[in-house]
Protein backbone atom coordinates (compact mmCIF):
# COMPACT_ATOMS: atom_id res chain seq x y z
CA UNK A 1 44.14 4.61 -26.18
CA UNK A 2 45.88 1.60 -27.71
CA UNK A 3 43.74 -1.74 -27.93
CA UNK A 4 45.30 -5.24 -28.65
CA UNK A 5 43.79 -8.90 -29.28
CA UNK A 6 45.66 -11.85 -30.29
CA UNK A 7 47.14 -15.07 -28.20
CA UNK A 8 49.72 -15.43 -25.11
CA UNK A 9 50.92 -18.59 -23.71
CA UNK A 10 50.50 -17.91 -20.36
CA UNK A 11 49.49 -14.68 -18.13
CA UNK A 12 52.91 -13.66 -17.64
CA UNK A 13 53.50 -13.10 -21.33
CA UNK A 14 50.27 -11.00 -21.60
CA UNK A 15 51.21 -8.99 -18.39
CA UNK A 16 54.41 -8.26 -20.37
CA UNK A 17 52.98 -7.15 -23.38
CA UNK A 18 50.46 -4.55 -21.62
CA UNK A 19 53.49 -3.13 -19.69
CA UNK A 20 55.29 -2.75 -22.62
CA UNK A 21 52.66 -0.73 -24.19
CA UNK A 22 51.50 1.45 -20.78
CA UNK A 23 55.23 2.24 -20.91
CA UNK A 24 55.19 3.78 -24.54
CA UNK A 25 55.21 7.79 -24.09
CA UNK A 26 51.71 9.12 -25.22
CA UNK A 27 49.57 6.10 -24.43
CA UNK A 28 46.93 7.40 -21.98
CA UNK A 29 44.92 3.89 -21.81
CA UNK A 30 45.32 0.14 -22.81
CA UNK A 31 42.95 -2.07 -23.95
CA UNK A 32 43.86 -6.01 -23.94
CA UNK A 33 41.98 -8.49 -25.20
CA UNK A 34 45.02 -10.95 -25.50
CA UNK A 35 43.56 -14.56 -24.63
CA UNK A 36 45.81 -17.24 -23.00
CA UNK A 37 45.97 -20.59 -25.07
CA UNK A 38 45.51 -23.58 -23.27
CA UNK A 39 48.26 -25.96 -23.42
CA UNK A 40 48.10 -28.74 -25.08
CA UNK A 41 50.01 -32.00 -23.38
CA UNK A 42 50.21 -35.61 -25.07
């Protein structure tokens, strides 16, 4: 089991990073707890 937290930009980049890790031989489980900053405009 592998569990993660931190920040993505967007949902794509968090999609990426659990694939990444479901990909890794071994890991029988992911956990993500990435949350998606909002973006800030000016």
């Amino acid at each position: 089991m592998v569990k993660f937290e931190g920040k993505a930009s967007n949902a794509a980049e968090k999609d990426l990073v659990t694939k990444y890790v479901q990909d890794v031989y071994g890991v029988k489980g992911v956990t993500n707890n990435i949350s998606i900053e909002e973006s800030k405009t000016t």
